[in-house]
Every structure is written in structure tokens, then in C-alpha cells.
C-alpha atoms as a PDB file:
ATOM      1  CA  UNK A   1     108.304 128.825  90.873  1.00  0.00           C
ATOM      2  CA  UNK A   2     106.448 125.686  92.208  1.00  0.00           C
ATOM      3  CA  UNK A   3     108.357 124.445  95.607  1.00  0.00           C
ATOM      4  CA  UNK A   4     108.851 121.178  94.140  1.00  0.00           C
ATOM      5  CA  UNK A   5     111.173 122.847  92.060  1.00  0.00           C
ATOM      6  CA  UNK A   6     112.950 125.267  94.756  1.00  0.00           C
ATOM      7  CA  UNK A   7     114.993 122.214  95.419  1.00  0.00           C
ATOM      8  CA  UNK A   8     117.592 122.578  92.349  1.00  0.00           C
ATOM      9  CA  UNK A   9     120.701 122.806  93.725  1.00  0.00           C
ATOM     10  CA  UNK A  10     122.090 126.616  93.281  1.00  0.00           C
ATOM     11  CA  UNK A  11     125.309 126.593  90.877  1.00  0.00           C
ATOM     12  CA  UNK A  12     124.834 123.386  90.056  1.00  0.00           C
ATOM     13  CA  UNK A  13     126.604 122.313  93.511  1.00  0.00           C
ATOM     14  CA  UNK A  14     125.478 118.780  94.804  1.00  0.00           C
ATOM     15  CA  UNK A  15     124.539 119.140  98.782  1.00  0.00           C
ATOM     16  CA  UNK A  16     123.728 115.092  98.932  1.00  0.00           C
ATOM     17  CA  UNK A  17     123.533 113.801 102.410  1.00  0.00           C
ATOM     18  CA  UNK A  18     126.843 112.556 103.571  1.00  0.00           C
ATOM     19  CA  UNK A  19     124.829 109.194 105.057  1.00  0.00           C
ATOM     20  CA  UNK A  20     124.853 108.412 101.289  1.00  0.00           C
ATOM     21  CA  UNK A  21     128.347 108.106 100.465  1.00  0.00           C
ATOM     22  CA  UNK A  22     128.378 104.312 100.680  1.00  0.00           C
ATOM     23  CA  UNK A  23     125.156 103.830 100.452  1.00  0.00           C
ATOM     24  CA  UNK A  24     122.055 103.301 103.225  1.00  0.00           C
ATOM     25  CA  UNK A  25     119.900 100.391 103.596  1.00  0.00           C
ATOM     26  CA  UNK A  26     116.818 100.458 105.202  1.00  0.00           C
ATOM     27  CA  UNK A  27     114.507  98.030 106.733  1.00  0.00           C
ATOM     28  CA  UNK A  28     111.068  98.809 106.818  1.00  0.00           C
ATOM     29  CA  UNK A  29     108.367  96.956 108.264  1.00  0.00           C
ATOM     30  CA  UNK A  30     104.412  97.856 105.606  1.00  0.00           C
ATOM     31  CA  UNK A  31     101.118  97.392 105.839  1.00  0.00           C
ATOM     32  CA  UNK A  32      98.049  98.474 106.763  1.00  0.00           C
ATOM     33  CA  UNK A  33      97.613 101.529 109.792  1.00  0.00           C
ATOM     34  CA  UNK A  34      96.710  98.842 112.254  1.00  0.00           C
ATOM     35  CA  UNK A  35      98.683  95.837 110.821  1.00  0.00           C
ATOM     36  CA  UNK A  36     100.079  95.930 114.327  1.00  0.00           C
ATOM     37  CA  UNK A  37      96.911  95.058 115.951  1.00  0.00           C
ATOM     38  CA  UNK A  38      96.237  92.174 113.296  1.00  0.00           C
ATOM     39  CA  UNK A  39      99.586  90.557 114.038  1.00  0.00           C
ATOM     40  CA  UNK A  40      98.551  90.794 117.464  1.00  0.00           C
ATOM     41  CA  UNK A  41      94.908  89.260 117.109  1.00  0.00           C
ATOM     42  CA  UNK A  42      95.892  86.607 114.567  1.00  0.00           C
ATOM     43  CA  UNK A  43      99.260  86.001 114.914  1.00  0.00           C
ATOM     44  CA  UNK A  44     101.678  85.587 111.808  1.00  0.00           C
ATOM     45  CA  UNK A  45     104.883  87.903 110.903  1.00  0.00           C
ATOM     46  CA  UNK A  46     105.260  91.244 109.644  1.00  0.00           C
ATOM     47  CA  UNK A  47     105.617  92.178 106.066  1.00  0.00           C
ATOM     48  CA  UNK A  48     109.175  94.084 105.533  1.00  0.00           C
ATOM     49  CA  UNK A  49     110.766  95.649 103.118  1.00  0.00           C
ATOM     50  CA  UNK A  50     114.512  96.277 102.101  1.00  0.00           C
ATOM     51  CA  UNK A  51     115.601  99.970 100.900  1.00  0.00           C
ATOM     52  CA  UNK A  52     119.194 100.575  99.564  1.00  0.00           C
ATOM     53  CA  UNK A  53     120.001 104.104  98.367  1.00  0.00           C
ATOM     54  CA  UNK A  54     122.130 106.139  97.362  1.00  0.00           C
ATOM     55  CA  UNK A  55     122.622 109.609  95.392  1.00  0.00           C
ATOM     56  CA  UNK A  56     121.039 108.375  92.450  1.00  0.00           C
ATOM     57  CA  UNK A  57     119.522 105.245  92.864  1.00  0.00           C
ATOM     58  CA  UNK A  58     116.570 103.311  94.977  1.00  0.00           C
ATOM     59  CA  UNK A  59     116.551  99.892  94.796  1.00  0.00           C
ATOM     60  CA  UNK A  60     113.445  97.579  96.946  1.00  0.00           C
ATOM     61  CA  UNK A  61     112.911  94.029  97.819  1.00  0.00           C
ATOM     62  CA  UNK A  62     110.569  92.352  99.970  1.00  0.00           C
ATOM     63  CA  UNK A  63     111.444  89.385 101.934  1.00  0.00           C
ATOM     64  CA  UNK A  64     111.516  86.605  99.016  1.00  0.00           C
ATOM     65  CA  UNK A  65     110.303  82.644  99.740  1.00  0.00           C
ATOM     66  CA  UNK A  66     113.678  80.740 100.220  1.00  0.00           C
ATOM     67  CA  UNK A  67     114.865  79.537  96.566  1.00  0.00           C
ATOM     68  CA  UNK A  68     112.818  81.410  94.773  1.00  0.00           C
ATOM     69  CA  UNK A  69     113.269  84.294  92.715  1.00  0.00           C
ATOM     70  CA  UNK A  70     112.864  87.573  94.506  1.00  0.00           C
ATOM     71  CA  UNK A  71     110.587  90.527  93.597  1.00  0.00           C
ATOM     72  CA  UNK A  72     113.005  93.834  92.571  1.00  0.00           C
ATOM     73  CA  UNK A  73     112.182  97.700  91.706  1.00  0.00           C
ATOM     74  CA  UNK A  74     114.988 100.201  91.368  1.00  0.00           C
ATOM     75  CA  UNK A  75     114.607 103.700  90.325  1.00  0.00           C
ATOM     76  CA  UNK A  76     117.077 105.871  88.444  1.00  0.00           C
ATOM     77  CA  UNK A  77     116.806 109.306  89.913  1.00  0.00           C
ATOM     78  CA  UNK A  78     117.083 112.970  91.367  1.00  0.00           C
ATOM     79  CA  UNK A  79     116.402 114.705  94.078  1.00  0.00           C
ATOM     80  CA  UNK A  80     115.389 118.022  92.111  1.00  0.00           C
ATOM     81  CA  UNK A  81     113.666 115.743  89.065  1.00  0.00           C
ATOM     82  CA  UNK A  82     112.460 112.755  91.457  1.00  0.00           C
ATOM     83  CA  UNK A  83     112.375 109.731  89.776  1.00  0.00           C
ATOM     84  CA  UNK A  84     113.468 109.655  86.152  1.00  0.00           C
ATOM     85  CA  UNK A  85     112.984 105.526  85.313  1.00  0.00           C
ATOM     86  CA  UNK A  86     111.816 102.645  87.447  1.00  0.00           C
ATOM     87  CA  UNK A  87     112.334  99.120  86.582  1.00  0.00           C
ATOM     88  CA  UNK A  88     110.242  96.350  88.000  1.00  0.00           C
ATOM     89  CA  UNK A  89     112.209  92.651  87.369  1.00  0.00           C
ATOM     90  CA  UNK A  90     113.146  89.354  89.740  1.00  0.00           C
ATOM     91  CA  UNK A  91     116.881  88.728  91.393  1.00  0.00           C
ATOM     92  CA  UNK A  92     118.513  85.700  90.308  1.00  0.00           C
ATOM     93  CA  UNK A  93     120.374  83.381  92.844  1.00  0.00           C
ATOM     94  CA  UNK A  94     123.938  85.128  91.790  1.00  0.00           C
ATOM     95  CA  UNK A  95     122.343  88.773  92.688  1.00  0.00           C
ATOM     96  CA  UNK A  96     121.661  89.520  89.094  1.00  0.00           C
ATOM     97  CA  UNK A  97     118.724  91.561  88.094  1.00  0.00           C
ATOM     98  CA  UNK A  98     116.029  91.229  85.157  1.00  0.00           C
ATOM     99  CA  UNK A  99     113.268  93.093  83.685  1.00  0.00           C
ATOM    100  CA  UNK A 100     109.681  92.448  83.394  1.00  0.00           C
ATOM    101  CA  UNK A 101     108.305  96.555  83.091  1.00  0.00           C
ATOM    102  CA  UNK A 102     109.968  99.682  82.518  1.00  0.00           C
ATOM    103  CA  UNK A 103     108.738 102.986  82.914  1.00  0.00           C
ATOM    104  CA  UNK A 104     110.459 105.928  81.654  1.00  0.00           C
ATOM    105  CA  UNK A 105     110.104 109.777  82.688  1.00  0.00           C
ATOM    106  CA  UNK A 106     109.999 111.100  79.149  1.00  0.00           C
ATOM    107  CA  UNK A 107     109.590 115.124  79.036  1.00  0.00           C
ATOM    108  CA  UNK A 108     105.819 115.889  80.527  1.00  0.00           C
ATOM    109  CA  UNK A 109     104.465 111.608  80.853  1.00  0.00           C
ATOM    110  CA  UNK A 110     105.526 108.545  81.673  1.00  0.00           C
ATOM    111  CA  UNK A 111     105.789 105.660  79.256  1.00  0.00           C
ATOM    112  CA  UNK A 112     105.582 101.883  80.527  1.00  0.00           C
ATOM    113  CA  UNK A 113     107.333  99.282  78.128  1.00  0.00           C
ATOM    114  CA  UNK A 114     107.133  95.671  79.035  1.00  0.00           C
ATOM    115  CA  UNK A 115     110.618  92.995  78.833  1.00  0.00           C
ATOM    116  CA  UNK A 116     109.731  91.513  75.602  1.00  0.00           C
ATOM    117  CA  UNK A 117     106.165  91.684  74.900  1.00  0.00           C
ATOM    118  CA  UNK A 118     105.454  93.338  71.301  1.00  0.00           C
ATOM    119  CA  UNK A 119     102.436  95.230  73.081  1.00  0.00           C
ATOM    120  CA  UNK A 120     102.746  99.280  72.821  1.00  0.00           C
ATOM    121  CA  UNK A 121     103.448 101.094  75.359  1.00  0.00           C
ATOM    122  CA  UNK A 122     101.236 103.017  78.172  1.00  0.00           C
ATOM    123  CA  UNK A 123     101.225 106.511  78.792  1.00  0.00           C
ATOM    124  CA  UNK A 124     100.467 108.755  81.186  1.00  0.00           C
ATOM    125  CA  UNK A 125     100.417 112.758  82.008  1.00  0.00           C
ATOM    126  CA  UNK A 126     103.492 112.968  84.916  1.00  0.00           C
ATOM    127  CA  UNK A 127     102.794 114.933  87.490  1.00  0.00           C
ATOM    128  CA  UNK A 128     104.502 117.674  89.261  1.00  0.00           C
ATOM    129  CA  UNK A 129     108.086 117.357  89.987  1.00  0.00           C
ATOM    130  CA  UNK A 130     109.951 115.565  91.799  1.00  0.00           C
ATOM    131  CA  UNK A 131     107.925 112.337  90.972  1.00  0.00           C
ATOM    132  CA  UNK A 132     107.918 109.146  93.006  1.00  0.00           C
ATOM    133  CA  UNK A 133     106.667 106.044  92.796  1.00  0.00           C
ATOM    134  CA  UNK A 134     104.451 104.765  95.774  1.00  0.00           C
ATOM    135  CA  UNK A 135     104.432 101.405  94.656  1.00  0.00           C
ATOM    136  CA  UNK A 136     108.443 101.576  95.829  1.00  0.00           C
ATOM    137  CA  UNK A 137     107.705 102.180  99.585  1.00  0.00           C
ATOM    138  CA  UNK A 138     108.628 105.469  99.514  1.00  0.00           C
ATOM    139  CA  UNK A 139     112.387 104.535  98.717  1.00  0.00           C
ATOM    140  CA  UNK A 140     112.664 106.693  96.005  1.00  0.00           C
ATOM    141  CA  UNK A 141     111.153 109.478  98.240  1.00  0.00           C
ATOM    142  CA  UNK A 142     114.247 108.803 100.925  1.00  0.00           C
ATOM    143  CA  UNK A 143     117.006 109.479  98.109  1.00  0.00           C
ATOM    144  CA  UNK A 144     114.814 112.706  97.169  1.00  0.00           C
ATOM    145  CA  UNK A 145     114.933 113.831 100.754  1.00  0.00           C
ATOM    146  CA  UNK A 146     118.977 112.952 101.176  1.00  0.00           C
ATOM    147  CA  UNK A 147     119.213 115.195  98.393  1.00  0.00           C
ATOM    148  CA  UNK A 148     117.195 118.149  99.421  1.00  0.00           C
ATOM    149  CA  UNK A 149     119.419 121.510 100.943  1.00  0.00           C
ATOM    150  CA  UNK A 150     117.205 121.843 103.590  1.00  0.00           C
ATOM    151  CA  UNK A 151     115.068 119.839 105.662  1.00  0.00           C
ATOM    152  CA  UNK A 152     112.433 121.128 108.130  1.00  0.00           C
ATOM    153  CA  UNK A 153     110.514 122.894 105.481  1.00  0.00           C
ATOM    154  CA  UNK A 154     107.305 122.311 103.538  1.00  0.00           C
ATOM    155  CA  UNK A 155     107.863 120.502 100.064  1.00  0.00           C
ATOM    156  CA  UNK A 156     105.072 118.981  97.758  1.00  0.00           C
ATOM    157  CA  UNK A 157     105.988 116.042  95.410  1.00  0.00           C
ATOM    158  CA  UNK A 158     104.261 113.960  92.691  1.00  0.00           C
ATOM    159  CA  UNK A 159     102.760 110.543  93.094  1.00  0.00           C
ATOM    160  CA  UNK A 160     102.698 108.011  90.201  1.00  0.00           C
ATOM    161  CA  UNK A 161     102.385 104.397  90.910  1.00  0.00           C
ATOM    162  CA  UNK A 162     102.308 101.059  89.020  1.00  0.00           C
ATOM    163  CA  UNK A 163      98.804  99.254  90.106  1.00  0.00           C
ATOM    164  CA  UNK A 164      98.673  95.301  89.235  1.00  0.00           C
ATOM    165  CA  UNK A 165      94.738  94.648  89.807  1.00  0.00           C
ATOM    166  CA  UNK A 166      92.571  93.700  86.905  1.00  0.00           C
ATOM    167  CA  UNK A 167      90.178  96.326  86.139  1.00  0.00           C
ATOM    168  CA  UNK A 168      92.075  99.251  86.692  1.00  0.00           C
ATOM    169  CA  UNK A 169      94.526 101.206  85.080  1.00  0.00           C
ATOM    170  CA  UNK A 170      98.259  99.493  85.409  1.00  0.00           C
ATOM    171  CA  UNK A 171     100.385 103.193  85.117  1.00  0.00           C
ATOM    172  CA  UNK A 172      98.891 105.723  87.068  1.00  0.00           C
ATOM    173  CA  UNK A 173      99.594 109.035  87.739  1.00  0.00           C
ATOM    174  CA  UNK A 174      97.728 110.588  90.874  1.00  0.00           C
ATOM    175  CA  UNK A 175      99.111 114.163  90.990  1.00  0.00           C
ATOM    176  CA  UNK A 176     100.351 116.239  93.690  1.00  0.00           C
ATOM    177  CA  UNK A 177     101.268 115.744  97.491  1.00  0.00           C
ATOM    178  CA  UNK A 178     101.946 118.474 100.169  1.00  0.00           C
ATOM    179  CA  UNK A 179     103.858 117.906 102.845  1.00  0.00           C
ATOM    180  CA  UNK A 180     103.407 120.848 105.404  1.00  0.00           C
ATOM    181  CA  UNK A 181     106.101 121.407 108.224  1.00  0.00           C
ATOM    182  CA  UNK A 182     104.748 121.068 111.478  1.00  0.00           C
ATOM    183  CA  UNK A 183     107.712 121.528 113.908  1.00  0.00           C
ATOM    184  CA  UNK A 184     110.210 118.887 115.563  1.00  0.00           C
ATOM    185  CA  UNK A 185     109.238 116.160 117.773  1.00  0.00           C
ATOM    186  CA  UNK A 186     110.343 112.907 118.987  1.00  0.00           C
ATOM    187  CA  UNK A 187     110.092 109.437 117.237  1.00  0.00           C
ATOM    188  CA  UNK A 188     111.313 106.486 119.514  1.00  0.00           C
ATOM    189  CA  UNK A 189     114.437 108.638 121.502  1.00  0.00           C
ATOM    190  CA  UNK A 190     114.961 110.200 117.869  1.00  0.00           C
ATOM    191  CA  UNK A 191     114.762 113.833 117.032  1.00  0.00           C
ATOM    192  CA  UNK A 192     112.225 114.217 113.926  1.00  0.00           C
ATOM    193  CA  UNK A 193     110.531 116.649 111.419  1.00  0.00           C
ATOM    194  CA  UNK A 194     106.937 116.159 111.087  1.00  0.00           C
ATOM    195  CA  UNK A 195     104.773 116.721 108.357  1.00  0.00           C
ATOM    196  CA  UNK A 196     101.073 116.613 107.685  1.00  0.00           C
ATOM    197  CA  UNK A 197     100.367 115.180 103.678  1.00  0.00           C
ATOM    198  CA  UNK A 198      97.514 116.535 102.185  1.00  0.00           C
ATOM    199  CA  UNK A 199      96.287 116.404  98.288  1.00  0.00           C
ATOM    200  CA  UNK A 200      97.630 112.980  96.338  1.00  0.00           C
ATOM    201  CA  UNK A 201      98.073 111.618  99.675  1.00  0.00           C
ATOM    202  CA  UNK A 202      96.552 112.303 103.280  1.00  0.00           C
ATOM    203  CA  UNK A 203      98.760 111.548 106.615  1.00  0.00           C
ATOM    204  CA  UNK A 204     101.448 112.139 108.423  1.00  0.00           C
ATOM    205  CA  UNK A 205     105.474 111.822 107.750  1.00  0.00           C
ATOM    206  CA  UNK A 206     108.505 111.650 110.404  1.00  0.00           C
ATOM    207  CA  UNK A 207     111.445 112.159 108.993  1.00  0.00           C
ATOM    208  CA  UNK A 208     115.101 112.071 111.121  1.00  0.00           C
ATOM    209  CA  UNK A 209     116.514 114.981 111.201  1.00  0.00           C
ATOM    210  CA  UNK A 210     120.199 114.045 111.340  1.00  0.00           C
ATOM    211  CA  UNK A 211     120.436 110.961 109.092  1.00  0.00           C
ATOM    212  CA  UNK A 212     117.194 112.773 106.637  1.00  0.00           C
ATOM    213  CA  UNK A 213     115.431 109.144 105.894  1.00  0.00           C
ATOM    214  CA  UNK A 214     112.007 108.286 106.622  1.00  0.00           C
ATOM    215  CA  UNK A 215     111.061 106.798 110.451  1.00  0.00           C
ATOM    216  CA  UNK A 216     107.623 106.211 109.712  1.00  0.00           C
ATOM    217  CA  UNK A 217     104.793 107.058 107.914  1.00  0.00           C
ATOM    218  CA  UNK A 218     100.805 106.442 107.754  1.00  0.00           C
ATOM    219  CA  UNK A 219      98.569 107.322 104.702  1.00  0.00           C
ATOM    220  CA  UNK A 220      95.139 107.020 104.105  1.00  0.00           C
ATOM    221  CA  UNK A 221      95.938 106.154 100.424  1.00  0.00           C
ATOM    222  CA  UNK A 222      96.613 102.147  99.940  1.00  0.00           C
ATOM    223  CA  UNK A 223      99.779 101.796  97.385  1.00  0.00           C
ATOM    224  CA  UNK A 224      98.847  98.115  96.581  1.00  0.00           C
ATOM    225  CA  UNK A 225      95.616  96.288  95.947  1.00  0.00           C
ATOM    226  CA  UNK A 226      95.750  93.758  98.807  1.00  0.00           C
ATOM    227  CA  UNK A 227      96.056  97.132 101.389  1.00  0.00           C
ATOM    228  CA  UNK A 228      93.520  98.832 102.985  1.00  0.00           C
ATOM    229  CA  UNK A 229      95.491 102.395 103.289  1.00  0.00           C
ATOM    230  CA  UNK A 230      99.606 102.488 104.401  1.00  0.00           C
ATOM    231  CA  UNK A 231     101.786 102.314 107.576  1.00  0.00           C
ATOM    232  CA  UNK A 232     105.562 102.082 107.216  1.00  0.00           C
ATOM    233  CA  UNK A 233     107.811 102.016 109.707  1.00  0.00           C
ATOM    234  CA  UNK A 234     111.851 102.133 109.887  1.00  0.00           C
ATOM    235  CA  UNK A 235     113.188  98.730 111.529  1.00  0.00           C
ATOM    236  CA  UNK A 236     117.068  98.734 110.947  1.00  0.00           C
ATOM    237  CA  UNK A 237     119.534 101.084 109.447  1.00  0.00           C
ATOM    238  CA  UNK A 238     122.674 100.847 108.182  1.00  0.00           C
ATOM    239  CA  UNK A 239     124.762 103.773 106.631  1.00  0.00           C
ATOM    240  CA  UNK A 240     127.870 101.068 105.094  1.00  0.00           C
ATOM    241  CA  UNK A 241     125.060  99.688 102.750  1.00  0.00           C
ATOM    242  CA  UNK A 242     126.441  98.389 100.010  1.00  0.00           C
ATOM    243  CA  UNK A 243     128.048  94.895 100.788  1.00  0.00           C
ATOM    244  CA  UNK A 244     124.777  94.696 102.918  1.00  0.00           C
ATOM    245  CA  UNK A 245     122.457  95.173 100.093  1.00  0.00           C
ATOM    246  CA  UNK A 246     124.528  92.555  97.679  1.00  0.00           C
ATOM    247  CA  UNK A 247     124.234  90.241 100.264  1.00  0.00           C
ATOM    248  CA  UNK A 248     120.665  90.483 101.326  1.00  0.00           C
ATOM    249  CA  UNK A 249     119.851  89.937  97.163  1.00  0.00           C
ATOM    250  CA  UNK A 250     121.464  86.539  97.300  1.00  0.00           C
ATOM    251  CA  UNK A 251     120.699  85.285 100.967  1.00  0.00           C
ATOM    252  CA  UNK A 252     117.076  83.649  99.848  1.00  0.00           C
ATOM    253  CA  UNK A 253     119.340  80.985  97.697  1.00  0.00           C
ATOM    254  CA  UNK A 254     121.468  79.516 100.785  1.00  0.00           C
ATOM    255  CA  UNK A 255     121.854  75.857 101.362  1.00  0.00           C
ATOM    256  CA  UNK A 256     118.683  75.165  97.727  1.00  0.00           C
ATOM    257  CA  UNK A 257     119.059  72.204  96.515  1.00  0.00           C
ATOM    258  CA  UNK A 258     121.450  71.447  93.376  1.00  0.00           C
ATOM    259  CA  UNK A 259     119.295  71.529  90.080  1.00  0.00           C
END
């Protein structure tokens, strides 16, 4: 049996991570491996990213231009199957949600629709489970990991992502990731697993070992076209998510002028 799959759940029993029982959102600061050094050099802000999960559902945003519609992904999911659907759609100023792509998880490939378009849809081969999708900052990856039995072990995972450059294929699926166990260590004060990433993506992974969500991680592998490879690193936290995430969806509308 493939390892990706030794993490069903043993008589059906779920063993979710109690940090999800409201739901966590995460702050991430993204970019490049030395983004850091580039902020210093040239000045400007860091790029974050917002992360709410919870047992069976990732949702992203960036940080959206005040009174203007924000950029949305949320993922339907498992932490045995990975991710199982992933819309891609815009936040409206009363926290509502709407589609421009869907991509579906249907038996062995993935199928991308588009939000009213009469075009057909794309497919792909899916690769091994659990599947995520870069493109979401790994925060489908963090509600796989809440829902794993045990941490501190070697895993592998799929890799699909959605790729908006002309040129190149928009659904891609990029096969297989490994992420070995290499012992505890310590991340800012925190107690963390390591991993080295090898195959679909090459780097290294920190993941806290009491709450189980990512602290930071740098890949060689770029998960959008402006990138030159990936460094993401945890910001803020909070475990009472919910109310926080409803909020943050509407918070780019305060004090717009009346249309």
C-alpha cells in the first residue's frame, strides 16, 4: 500500500486535530526564498496570505486592494483523499463568494469547468493521493496534515496546480512529493518536525508539532508565474477562526464610497 494511502483512518474513526474544531486561520507571509532580502534592498511590503481551515475545507485570500473585489480559492477535502474540488472565484463586499473555475477530483483525473463559458472542459491524469493544490499556498496541505494520525513520520503527497500564464498548460498535474522525516528541531522558540521534499517538489518543511500546521516552508519549485521558486512563512495564528475569517472577507469594503 502506497504511504499516501496509510493515512485512512482505521474503523472509519476520525482522529482530526482538535485545533480544528472552530476552525484555524493562518497568516502567511509568500514569495520568493530571498523575498526577505528584496524587501530589504528595495523597500515595499510583504505579500501575505490568509488560510482558514477546518476538517474539510481550505479556503485562501490574499490581501485584496481596498474596494475591490478580492481573489478566493477554497478546496473541498480529505485528509486520506487530499483535495477532492477547488474553486477559484472573487468575494463580494457582503462576504459572498463566486465562481470563475472549478476543478473537480473525478475517479483517476481532474476536470476544470469554467463559471459560464460554453468551452469543454480540461483534463488531466491526478496524481497520487492525497492531492493538493500548490497554487493554494499549501492550505489545503495544512487541513491534510490536521487530519493525519500521526505526525513525525515520512508521507508523500500529490501536486496539481492551476497555472494562469499564456503558453502553458492552465490544469496541471505534476505528480508525486516525498516528504522524508528528519527529526525535531526548533522554529522561532517552537518545537517542529522537519522534513526534506524531494520528487514533485524539492525543499524543506517545518511543521509544529503541537498545533500540526505549517511554520514555514522553502521550495525550489515556483507555484505562480511571477515567482522565481517558494518561501512561506507562518505570521499569525488563531485557533477561534471562524468569526475571524468572515471578517477578514469583508474588511477590504470599509468606509468605499456609496455607488
Amino acid at each position: 500500500m502506497m504511504r499516501g494511502l496509510t493515512w485512512l483512518v482505521a474503523a472509519g474513526l476520525s482522529l482530526v486535530h482538535p485545533a480544528l474544531a472552530d476552525g484555524k486561520m493562518l497568516t502567511y507571509t509568500v514569495g520568493d526564498i530571498d523575498y526577505e532580502r528584496e524587501l530589504t534592498e528595495f523597500g515595499g511590503d510583504p505579500v501575505r496570505v490568509h488560510v482558514f481551515v477546518t476538517e474539510d475545507r481550505a479556503e485562501v485570500m490574499g490581501d485584496a486592494e481596498p474596494c475591490k473585489h478580492g481573489l478566493w480559492r477554497a478546496a473541498e477535502l480529505s485528509s486520506a483523499e487530499g483535495v477532492r474540488k477547488v474553486v477559484y472565484g472573487t468575494v463580494s463586499p457582503d462576504g459572498k463568494t463566486g465562481k470563475i473555475l472549478t476543478v473537480d477530483r473525478e475517479g483517476e483525473v481532474l476536470r476544470m469547468s469554467f463559471e459560464g463559458l460554453d468551452e469543454p472542459p480540461l483534463i488531466v491524469a491526478a496524481p497520487v493521493w492525497p492531492v493538493i493544490f500548490y497554487d493554494l499556498d499549501l492550505a489545503d496541505l495544512n487541513a491534510v496534515l490536521a487530519g493525519m494520525p500521526t505526525l513525525g513520520q515520512s508521507f508523500d503527497f500529490g501536486v496539481a496546480l492551476v497555472w494562469p500564464e499564456l503558453g502553458s498548460d492552465l490544469l496541471q498535474s505534476r505528480g508525486t512529493a516525498s516528504a522524508r522525516f528528519d527529526g525535531e528541531s526548533k522554529w522561532q522558540g517552537r518545537t517542529a518536525y522537519h522534513y526534506d521534499v524531494s520528487g514533485a517538489l524539492t525543499g524543506e518543511l517545518w511543521i509544529d508539532k503541537a498545533q500540526a500546521h505549517i511554520l514555514e516552508a522553502r521550495f525550489d519549485q515556483s507555484n505562480y508565474p511571477e515567482f522565481r521558486d517558494f518561501h512561506l512563512v507562518l505570521e499569525t495564528e488563531r485557533l477561534d477562526g471562524e468569526e475571524a475569517w468572515q471578517t477578514l472577507k469583508t474588511r477590504n469594503w470599509g468606509n468605499c464610497p456609496a455607488k
